[in-house]
N, C-alpha and C. Protein backbone atom coordinates (compact mmCIF):
# COMPACT_ATOMS: atom_id res chain seq x y z
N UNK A 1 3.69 -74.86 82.54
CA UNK A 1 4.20 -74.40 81.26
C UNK A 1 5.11 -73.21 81.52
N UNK A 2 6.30 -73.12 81.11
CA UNK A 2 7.40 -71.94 81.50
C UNK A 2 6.92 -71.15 80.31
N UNK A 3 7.73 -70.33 80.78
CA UNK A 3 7.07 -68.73 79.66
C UNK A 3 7.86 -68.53 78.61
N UNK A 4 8.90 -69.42 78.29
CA UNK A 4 9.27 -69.87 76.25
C UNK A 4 7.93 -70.94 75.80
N UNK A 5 7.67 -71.62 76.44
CA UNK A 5 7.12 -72.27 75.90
C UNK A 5 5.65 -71.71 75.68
N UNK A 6 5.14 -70.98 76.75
CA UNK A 6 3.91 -70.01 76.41
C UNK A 6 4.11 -68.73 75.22
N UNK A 7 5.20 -68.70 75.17
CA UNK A 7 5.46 -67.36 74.11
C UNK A 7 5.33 -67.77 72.88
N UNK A 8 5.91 -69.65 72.57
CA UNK A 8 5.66 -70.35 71.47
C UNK A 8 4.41 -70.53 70.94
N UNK A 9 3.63 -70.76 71.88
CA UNK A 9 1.69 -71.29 72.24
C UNK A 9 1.15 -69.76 70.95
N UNK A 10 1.94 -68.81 72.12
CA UNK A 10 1.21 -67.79 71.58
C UNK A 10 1.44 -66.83 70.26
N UNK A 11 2.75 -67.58 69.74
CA UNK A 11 3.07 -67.31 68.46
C UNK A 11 2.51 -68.10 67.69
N UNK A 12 2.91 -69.61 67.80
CA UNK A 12 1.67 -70.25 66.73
C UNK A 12 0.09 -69.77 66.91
N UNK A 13 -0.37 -69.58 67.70
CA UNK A 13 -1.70 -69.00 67.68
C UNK A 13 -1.94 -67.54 66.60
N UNK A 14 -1.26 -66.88 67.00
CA UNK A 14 -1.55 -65.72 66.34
C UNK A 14 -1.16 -66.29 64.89
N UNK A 15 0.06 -67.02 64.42
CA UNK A 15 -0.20 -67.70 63.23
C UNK A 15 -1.30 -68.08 62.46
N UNK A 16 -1.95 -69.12 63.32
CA UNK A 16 -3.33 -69.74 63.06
C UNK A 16 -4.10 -68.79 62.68
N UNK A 17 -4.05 -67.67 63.48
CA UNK A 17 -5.27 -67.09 63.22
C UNK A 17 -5.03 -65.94 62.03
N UNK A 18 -3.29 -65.50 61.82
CA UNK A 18 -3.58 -64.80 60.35
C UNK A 18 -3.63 -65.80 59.01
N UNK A 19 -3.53 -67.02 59.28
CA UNK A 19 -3.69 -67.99 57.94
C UNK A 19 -5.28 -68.17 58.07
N UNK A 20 -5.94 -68.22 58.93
CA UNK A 20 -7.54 -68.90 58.74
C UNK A 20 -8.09 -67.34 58.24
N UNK A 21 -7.34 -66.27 58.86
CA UNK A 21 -8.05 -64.75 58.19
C UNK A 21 -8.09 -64.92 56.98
N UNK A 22 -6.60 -65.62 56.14
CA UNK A 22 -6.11 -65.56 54.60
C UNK A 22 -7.14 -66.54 54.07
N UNK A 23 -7.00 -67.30 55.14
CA UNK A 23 -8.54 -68.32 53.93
C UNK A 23 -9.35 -67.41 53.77
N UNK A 24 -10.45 -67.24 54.87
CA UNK A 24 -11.32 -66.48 54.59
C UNK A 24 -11.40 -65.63 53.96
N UNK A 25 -10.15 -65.05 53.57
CA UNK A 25 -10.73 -63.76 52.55
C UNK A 25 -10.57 -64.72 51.40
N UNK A 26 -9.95 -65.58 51.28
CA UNK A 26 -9.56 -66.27 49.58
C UNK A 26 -11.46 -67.00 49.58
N UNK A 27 -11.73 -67.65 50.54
CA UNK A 27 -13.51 -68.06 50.21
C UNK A 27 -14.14 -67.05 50.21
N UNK A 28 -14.22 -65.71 50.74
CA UNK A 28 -15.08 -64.60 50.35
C UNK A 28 -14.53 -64.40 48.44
N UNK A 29 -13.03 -64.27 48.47
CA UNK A 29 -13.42 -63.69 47.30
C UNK A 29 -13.66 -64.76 45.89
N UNK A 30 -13.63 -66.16 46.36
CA UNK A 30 -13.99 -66.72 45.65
C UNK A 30 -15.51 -67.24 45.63
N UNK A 31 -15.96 -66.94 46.30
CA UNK A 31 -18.00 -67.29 46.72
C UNK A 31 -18.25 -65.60 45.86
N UNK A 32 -17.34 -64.56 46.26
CA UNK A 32 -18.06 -63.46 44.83
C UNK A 32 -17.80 -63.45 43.21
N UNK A 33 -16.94 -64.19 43.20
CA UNK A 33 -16.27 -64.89 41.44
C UNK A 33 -17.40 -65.63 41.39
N UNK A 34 -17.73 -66.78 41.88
CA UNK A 34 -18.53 -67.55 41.83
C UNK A 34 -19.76 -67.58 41.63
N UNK A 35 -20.27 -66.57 42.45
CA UNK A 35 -21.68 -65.57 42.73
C UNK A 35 -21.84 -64.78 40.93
N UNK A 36 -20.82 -64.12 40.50
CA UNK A 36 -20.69 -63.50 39.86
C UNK A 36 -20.58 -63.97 38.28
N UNK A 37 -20.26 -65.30 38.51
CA UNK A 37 -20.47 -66.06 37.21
C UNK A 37 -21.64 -67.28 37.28
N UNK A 38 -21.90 -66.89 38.21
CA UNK A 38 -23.67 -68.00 38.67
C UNK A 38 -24.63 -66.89 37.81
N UNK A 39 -24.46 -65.49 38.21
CA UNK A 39 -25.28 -64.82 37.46
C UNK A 39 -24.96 -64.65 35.94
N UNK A 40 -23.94 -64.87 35.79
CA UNK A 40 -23.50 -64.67 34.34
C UNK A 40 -24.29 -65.86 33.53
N UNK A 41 -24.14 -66.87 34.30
CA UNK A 41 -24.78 -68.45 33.81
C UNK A 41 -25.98 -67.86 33.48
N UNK A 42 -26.68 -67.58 34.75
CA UNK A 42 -28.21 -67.88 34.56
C UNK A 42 -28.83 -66.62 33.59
N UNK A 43 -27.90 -65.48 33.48
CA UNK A 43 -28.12 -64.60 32.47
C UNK A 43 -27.91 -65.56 31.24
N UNK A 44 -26.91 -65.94 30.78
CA UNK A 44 -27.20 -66.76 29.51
C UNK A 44 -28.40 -67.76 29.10
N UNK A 45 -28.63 -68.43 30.65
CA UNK A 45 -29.89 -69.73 29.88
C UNK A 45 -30.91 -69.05 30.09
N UNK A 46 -30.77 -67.49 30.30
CA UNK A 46 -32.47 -66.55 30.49
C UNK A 46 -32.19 -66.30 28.91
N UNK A 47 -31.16 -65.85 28.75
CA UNK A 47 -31.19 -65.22 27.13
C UNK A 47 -31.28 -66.78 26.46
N UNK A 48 -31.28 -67.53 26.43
CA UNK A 48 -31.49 -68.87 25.52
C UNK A 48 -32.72 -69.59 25.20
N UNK A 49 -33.50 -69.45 26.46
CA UNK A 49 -35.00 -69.91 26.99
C UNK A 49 -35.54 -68.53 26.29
N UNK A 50 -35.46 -67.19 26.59
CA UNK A 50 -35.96 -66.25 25.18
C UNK A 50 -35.62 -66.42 23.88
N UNK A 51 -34.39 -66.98 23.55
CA UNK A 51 -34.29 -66.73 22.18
C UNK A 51 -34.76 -68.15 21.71
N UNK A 52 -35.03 -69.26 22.41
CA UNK A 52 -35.36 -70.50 21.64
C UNK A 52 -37.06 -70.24 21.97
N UNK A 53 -38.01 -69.23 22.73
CA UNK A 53 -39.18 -68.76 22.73
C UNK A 53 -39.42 -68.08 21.21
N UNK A 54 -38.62 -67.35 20.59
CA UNK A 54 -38.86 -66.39 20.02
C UNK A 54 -38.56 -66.93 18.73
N UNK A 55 -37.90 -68.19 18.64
CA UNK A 55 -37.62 -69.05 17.02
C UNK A 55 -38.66 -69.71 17.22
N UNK A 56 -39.32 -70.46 18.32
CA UNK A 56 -40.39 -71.50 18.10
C UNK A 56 -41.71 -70.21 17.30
N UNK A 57 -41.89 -69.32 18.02
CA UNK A 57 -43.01 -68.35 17.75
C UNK A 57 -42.66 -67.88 15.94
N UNK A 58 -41.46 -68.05 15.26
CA UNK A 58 -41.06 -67.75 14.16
C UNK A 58 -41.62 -68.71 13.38
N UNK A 59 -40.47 -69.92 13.67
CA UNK A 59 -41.11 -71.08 12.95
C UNK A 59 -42.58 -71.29 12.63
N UNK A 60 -43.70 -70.86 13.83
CA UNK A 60 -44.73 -71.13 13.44
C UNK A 60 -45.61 -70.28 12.79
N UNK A 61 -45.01 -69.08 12.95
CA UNK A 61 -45.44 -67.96 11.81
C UNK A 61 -45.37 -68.16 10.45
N UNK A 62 -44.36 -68.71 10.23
CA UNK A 62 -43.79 -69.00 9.06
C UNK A 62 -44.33 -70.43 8.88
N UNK A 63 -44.70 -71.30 9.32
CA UNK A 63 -45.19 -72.50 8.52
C UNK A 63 -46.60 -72.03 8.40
N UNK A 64 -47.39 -70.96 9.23
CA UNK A 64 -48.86 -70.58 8.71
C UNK A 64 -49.17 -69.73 7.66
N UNK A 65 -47.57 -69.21 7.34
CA UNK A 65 -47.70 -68.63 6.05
C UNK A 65 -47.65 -66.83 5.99
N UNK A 66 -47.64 -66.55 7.39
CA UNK A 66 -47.87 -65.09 7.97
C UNK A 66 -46.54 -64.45 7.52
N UNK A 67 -46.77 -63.27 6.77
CA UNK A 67 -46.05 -62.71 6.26
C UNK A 67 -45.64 -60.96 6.73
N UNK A 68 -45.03 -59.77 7.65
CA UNK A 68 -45.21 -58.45 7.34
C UNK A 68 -43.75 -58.01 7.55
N UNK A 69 -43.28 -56.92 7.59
CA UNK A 69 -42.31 -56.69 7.61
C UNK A 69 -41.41 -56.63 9.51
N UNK A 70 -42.60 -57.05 10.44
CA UNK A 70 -42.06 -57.20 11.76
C UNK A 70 -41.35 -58.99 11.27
N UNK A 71 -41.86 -59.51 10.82
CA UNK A 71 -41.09 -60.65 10.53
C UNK A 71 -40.03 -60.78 9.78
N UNK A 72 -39.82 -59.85 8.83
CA UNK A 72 -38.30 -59.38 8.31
C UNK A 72 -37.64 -58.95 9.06
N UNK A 73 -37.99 -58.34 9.88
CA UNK A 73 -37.56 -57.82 11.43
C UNK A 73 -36.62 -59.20 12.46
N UNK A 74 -37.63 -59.94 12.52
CA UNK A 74 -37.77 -60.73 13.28
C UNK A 74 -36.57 -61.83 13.10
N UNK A 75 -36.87 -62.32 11.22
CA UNK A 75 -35.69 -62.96 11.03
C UNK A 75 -34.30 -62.67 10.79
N UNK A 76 -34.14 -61.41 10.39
CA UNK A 76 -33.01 -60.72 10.56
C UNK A 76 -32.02 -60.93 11.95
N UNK A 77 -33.12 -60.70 13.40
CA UNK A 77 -32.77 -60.93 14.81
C UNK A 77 -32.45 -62.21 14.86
N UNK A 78 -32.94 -63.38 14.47
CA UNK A 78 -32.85 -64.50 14.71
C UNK A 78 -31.67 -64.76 14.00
């Protein structure tokens, strides 16, 4: 191999290797977007699984007839 053609080797190389750097940072910063709206998700179906806990516990207050002002409370929240 003559030494243009090694100088070529070694320019595309160093190429290679600042485009696979550029990926990698584009999958880091998209695995923390990602990460970051995985928690956003599972924050919502935590708040949903509480708030459909907290209407079933209503509803059945209210069909037994239970009446005080934490339940004015309560349905106000709901």
């Amino acid at each position: 191999m003559t030494n243009i053609e090694k100088g070529k080797c070694e320019e595309l190389c160093n190429e290679a290797l600042t485009e696979i750097q550029k990926a990698n940072e584009y999958f880091k910063k998209n695995d923390e977007v990602n990460h970051d709206c995985s928690l956003a998700t599972a924050d919502l179906r935590w708040g949903d699984r509480k708030t459909g806990y907290a209407e079933g516990i209503y509803q059945t207050l209210v069909s037994l007839g239970y009446e005080s002002e934490d339940m004015k409370k309560l349905s106000k929240l709901i």
